[in-house]
N, C-alpha and C. Protein backbone atom coordinates (compact mmCIF):
# COMPACT_ATOMS: atom_id res chain seq x y z
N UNK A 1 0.84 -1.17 0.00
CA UNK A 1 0.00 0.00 0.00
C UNK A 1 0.89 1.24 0.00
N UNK A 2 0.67 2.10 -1.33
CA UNK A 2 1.33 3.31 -0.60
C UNK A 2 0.46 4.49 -0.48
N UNK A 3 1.24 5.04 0.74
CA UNK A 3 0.57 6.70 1.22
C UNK A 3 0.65 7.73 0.57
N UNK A 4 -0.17 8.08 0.37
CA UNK A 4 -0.69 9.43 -0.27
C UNK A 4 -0.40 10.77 0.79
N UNK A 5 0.21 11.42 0.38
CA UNK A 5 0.21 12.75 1.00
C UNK A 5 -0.87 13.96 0.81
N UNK A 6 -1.74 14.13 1.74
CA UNK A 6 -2.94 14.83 1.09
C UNK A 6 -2.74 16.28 1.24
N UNK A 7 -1.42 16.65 2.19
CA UNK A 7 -1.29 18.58 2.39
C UNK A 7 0.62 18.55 2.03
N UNK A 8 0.45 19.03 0.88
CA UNK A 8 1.80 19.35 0.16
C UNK A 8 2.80 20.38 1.65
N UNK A 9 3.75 19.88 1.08
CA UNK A 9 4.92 20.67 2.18
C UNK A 9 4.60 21.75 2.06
N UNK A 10 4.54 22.72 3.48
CA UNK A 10 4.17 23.74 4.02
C UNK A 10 2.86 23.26 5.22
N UNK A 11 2.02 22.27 4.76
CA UNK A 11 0.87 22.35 5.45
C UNK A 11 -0.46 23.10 5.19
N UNK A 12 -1.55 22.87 5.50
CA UNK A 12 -2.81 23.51 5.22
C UNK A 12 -2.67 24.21 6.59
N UNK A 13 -2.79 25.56 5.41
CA UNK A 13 -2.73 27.06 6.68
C UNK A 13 -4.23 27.50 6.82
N UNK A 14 -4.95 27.08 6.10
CA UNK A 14 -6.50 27.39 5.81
C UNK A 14 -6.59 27.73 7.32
N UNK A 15 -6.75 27.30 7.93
CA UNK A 15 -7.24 27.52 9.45
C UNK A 15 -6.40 29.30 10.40
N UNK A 16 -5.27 28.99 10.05
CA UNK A 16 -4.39 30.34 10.24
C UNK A 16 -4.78 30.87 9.72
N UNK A 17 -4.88 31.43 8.25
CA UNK A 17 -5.41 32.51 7.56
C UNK A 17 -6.13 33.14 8.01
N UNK A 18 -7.61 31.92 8.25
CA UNK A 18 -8.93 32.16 8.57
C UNK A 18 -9.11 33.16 9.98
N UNK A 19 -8.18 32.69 10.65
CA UNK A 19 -7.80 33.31 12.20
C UNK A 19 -7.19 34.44 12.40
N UNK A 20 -6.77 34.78 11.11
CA UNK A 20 -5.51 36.38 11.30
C UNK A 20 -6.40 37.25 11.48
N UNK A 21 -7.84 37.69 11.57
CA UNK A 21 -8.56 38.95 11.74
C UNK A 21 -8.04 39.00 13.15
N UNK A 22 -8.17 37.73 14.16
CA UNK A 22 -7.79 38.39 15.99
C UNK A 22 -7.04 38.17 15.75
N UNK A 23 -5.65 37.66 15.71
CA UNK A 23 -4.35 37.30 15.36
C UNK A 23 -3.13 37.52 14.14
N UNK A 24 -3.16 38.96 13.64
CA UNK A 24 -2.56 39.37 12.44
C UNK A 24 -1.06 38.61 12.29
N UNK A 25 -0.55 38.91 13.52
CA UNK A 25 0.80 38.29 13.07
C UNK A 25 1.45 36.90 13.63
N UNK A 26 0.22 36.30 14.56
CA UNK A 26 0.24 34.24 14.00
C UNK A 26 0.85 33.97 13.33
N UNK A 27 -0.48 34.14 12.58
CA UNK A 27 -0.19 33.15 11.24
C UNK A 27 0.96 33.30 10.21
N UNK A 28 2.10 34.35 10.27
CA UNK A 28 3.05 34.69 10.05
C UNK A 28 4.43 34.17 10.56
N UNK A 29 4.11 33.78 11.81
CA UNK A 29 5.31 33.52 12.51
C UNK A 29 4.88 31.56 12.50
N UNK A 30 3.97 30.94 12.75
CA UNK A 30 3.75 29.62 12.57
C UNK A 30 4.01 28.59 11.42
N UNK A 31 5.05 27.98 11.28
CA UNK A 31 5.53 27.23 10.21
C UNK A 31 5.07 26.05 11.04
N UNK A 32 4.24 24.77 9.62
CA UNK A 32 3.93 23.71 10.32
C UNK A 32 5.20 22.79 9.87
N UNK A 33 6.10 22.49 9.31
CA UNK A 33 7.11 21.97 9.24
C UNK A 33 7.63 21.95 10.52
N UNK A 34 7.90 23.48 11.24
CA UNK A 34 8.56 22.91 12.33
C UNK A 34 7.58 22.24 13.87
N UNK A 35 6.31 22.40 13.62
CA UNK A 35 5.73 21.99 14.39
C UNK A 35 5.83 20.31 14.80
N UNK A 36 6.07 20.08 13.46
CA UNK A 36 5.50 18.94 13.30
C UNK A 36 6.89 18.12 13.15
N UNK A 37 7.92 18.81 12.80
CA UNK A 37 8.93 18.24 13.15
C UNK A 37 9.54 18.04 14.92
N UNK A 38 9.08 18.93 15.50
CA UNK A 38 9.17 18.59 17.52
C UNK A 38 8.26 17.89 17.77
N UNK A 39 6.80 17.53 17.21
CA UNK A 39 5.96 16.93 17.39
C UNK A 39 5.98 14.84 17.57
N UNK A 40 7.29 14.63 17.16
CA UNK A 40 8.03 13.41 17.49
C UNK A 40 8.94 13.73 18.75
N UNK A 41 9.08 12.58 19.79
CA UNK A 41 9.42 12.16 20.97
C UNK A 41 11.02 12.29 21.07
N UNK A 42 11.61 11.41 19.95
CA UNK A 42 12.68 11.11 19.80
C UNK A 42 13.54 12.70 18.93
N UNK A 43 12.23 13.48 18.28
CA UNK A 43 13.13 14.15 17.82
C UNK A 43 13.35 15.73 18.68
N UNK A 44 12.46 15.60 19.97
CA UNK A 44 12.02 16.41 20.68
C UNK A 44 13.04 16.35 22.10
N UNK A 45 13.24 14.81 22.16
CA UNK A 45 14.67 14.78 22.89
C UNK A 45 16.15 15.20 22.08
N UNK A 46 16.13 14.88 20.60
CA UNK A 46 17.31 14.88 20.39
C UNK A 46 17.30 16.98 20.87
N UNK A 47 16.28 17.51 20.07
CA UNK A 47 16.29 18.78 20.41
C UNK A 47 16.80 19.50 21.76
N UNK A 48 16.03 19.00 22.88
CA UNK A 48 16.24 19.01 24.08
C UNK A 48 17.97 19.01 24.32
N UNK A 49 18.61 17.72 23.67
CA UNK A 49 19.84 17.37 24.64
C UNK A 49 20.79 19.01 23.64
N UNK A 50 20.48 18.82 22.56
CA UNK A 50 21.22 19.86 21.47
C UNK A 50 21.03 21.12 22.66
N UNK A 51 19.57 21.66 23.17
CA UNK A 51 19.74 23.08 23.73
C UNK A 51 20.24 22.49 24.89
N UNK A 52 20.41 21.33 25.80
CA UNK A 52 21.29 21.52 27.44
C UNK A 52 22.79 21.39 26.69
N UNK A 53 22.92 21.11 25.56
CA UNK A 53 24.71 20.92 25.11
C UNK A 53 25.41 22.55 24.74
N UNK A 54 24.08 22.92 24.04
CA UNK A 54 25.09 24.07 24.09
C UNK A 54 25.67 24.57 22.95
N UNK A 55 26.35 23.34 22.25
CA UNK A 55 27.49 23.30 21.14
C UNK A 55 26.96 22.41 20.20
N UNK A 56 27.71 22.40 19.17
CA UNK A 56 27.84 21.72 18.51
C UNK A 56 27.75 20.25 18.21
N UNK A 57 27.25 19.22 18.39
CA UNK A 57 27.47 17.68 18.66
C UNK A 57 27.14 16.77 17.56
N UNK A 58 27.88 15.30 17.41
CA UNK A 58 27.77 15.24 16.04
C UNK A 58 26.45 13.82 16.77
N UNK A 59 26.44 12.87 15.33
CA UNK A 59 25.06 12.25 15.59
C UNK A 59 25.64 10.93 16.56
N UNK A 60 26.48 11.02 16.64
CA UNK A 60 27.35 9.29 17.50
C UNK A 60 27.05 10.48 18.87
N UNK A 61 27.67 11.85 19.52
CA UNK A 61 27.58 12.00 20.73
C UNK A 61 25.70 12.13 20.84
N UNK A 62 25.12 12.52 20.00
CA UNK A 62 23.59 12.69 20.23
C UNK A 62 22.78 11.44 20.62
N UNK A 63 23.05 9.99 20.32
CA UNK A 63 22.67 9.03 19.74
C UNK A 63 22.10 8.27 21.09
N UNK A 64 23.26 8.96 22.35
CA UNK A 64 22.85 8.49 23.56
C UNK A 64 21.53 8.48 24.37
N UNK A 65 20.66 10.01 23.76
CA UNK A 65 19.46 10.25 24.07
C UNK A 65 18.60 9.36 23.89
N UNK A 66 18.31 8.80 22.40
CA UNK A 66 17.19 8.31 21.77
C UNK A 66 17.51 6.41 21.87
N UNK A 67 16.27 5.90 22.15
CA UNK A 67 16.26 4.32 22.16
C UNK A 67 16.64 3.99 20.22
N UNK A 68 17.31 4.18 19.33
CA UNK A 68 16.66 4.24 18.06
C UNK A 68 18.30 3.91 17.42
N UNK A 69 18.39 3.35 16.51
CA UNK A 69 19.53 3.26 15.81
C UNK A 69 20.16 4.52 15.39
N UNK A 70 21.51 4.35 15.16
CA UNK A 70 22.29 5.70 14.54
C UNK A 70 22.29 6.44 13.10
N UNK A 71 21.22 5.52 12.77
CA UNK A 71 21.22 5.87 11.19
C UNK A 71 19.52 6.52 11.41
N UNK A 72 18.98 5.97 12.21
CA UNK A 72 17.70 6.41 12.58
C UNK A 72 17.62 8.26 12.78
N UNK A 73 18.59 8.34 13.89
CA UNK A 73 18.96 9.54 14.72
C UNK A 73 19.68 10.55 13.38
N UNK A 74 20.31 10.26 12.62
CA UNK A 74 20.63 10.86 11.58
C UNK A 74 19.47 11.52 10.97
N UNK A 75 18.67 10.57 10.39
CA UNK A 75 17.75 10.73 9.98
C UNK A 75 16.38 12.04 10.47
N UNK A 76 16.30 11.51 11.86
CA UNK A 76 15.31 12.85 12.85
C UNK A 76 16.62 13.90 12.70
N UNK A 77 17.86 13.85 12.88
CA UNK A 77 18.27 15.04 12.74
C UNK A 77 17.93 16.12 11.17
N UNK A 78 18.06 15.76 10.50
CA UNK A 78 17.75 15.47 8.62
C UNK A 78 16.41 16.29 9.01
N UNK A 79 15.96 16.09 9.73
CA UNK A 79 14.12 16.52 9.52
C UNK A 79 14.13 17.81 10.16
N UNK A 80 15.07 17.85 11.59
CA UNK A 80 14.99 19.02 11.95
C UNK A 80 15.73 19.72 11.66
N UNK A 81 16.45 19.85 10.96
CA UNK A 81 17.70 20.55 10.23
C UNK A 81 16.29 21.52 9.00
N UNK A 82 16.00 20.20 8.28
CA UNK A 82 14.64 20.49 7.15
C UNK A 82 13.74 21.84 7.32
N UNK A 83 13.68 21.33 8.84
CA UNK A 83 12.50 22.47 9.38
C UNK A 83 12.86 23.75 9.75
N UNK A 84 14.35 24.18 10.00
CA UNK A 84 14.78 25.20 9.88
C UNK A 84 15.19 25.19 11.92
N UNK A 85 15.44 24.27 12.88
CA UNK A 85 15.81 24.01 14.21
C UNK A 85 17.06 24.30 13.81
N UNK A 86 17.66 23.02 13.24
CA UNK A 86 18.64 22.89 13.59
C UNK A 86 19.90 23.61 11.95
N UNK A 87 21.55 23.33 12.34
CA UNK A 87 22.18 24.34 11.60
C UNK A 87 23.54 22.68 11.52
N UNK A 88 23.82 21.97 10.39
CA UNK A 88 24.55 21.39 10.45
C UNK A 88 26.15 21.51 9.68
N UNK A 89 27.15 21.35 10.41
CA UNK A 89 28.28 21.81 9.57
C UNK A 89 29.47 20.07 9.57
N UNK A 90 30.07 20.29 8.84
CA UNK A 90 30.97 19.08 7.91
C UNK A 90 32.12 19.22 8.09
N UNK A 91 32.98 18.73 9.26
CA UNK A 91 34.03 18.41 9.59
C UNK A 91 34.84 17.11 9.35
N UNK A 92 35.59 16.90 7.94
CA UNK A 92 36.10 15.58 7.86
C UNK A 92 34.80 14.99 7.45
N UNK A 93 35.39 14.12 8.10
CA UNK A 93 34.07 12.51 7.66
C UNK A 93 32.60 13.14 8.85
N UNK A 94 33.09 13.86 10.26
CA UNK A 94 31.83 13.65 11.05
C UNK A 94 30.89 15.62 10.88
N UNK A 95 29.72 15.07 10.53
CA UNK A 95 28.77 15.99 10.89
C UNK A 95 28.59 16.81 12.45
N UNK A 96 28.74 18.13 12.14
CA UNK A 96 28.08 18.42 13.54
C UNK A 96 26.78 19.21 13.69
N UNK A 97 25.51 19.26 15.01
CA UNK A 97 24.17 19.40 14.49
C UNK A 97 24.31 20.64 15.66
N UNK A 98 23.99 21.75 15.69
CA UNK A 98 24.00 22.63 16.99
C UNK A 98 22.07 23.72 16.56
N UNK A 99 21.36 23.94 17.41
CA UNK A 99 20.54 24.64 17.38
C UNK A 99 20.55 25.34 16.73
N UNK A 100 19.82 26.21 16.17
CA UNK A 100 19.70 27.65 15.43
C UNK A 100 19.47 28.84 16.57
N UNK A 101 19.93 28.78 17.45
CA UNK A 101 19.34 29.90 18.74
C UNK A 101 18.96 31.09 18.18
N UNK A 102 19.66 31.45 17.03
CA UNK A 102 19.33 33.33 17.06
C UNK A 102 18.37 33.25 15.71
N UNK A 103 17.68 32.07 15.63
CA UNK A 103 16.50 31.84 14.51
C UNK A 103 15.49 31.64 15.56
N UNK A 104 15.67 30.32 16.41
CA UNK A 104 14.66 29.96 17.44
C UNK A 104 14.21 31.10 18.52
N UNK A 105 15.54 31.30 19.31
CA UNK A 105 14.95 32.19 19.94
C UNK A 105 14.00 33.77 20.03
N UNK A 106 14.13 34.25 18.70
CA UNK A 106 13.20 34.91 18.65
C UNK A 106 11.54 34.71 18.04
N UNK A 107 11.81 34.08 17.36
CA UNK A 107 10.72 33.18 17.00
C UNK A 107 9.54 32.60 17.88
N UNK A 108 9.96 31.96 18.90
CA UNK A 108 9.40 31.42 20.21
C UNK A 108 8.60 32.43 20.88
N UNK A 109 9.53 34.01 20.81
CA UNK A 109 9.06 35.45 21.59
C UNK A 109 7.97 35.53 20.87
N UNK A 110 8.43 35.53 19.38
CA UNK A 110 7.46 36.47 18.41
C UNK A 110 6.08 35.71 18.63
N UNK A 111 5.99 34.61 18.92
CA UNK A 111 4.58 33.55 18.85
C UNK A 111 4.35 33.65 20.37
N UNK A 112 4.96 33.76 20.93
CA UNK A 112 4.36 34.12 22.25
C UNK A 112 3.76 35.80 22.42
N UNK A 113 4.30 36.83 22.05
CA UNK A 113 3.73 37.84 21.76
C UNK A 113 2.62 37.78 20.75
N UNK A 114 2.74 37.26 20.02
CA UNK A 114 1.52 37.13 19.13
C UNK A 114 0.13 36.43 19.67
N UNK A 115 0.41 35.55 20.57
CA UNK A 115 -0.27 34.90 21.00
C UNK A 115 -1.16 35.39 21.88
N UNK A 116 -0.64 36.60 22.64
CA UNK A 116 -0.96 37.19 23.55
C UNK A 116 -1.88 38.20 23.04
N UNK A 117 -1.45 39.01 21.85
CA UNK A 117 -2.56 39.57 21.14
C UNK A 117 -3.53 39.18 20.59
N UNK A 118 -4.03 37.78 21.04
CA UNK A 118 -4.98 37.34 20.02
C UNK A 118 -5.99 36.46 21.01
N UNK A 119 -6.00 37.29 22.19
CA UNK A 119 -7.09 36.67 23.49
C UNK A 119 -8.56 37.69 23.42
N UNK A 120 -9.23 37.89 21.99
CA UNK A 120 -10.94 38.52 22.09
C UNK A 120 -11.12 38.72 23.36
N UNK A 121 -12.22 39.16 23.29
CA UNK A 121 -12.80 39.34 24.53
C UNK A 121 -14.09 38.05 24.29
N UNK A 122 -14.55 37.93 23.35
CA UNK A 122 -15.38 36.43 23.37
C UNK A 122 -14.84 35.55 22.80
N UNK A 123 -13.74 35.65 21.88
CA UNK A 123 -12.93 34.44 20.75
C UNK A 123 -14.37 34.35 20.23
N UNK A 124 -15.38 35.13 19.51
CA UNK A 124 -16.23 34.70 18.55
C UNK A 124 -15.66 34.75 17.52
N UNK A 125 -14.97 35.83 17.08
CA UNK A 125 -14.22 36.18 16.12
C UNK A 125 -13.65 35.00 15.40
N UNK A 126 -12.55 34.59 16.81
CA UNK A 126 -11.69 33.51 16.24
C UNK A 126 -12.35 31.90 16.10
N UNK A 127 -13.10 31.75 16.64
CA UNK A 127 -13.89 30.37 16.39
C UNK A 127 -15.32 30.42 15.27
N UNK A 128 -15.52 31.84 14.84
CA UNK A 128 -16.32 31.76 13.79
C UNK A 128 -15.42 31.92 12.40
N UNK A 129 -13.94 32.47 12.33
CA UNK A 129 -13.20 32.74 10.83
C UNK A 129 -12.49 30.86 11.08
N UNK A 130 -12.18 30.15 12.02
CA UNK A 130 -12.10 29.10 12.08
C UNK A 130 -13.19 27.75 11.89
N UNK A 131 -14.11 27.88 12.21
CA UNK A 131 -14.94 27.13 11.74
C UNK A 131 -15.71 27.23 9.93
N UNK A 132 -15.38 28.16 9.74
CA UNK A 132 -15.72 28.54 8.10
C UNK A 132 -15.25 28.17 7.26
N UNK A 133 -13.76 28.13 8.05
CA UNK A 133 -12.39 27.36 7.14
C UNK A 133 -12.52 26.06 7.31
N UNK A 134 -13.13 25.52 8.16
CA UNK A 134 -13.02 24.03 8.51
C UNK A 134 -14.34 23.24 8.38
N UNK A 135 -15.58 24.47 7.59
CA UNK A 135 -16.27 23.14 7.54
C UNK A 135 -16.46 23.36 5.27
N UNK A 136 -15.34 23.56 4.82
CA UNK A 136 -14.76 23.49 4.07
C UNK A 136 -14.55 22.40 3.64
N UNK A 137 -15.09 21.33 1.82
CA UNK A 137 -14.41 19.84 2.45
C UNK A 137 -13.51 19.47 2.34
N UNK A 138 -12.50 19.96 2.14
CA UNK A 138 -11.35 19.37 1.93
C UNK A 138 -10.87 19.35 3.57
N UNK A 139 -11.58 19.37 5.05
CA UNK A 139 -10.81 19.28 6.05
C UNK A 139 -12.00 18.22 6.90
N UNK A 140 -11.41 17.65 7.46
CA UNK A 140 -12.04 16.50 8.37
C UNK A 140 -12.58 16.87 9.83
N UNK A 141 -11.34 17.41 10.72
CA UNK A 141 -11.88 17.86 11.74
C UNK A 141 -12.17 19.40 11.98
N UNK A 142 -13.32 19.69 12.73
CA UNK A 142 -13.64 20.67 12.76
C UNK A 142 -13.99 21.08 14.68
N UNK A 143 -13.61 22.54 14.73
CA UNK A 143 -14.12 22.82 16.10
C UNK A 143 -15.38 23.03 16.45
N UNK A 144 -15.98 22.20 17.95
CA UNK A 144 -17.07 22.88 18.05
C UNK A 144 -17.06 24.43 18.34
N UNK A 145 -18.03 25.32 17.67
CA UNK A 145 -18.70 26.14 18.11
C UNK A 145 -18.51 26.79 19.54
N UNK A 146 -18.01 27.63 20.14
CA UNK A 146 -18.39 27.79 21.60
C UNK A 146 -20.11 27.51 22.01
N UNK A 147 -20.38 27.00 23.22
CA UNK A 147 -21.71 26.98 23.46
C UNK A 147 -22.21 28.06 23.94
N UNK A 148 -23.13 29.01 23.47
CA UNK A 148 -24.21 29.99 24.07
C UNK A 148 -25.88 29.39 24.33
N UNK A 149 -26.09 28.09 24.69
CA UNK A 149 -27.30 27.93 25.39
C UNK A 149 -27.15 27.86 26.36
N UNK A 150 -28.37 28.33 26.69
CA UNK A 150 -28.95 27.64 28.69
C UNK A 150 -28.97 26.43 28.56
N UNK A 151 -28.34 26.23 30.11
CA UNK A 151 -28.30 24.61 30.25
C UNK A 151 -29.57 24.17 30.55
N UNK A 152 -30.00 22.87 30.14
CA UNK A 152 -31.59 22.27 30.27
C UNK A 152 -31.83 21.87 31.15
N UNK A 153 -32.82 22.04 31.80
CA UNK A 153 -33.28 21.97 33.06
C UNK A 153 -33.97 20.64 33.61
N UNK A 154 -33.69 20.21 35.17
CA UNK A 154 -33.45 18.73 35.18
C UNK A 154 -34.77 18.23 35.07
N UNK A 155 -35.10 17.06 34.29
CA UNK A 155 -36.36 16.46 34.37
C UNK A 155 -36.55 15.35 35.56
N UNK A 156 -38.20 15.92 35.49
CA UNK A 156 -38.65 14.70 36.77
C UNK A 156 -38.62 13.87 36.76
N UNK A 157 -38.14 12.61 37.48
CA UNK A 157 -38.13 11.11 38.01
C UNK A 157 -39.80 10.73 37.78
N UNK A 158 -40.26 10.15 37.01
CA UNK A 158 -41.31 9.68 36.32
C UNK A 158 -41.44 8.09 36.82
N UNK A 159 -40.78 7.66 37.94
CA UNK A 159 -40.43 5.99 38.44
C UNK A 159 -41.51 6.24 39.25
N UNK A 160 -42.07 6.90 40.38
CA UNK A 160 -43.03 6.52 41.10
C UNK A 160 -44.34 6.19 40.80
């Protein structure tokens, strides 16, 4: 059987777009490549040990983190390198993989500031330009609605 890829590299932003009226500069700063590249365990530790190291490290000192073969670990490195994390340089025969800090770290701010600008005062805004986009068919899951009914009121025990 083979897999079909149904959202071409980059990702379906449909939903971001839809959301930039409360959130102008989100959907700007959110790349799903790299989401989805930390979004693995193994590649979320290798990340991890890269920011407590500090430096530079090639894939034999990284390899210690992850339960996974060394060709494996190459490989998650390969992805996050892809996604724009990580920064790899070619010494001799051995690779070395070190963070992107002065890419990441502002990045992280900018989506956290952004994030912060984009708390409505009802999120109708943002759960009605999101649900418009999503009940669209080309997308499967969709958010509920916030609820605005009264809750229903308890009915009588009809057993006696």
């Amino acid at each position: 059987m083979t897999q079909v890829r149904k959202n071409q590299p980059g990702g379906n932003t449909k939903g971001l777009s839809a959301a930039s009226a409360c959130c102008p500069n989100l959907a700007d700063l959110l790349d799903p490549r790299l989401f989805r590249a930390l979004a693995d365990a193994n590649r979320l530790s290798l990340f991890m040990r890269l920011a407590a190291c500090g430096k530079p490290c090639t894939v034999g000192e990284l390899n210690a983190c992850c339960p996974v073969d060394l060709s494996v670990v190459s490989r998650h490195l390969a992805i996050l390198r892809d996604a724009g994390a990580l920064e790899s340089t070619k010494r001799g025969k051995e690779v070395y993989y070190r963070l992107r800090f002065e890419t990441l770290v502002p990045l992280m701010r900018g989506i956290a500031g952004a994030l912060e600008t984009c708390q409505c005062e009802t999120n109708s805004c943002c759960f009605s330009a999101i649900d418009s986009a999503a009940s669209e068919p080309s997308t499967t899951a969709q958010r509920p609605a916030p609820s605005q009914s009264e809750p229903t009121p308890p009915q009588k025990d009809q057993s006696s």
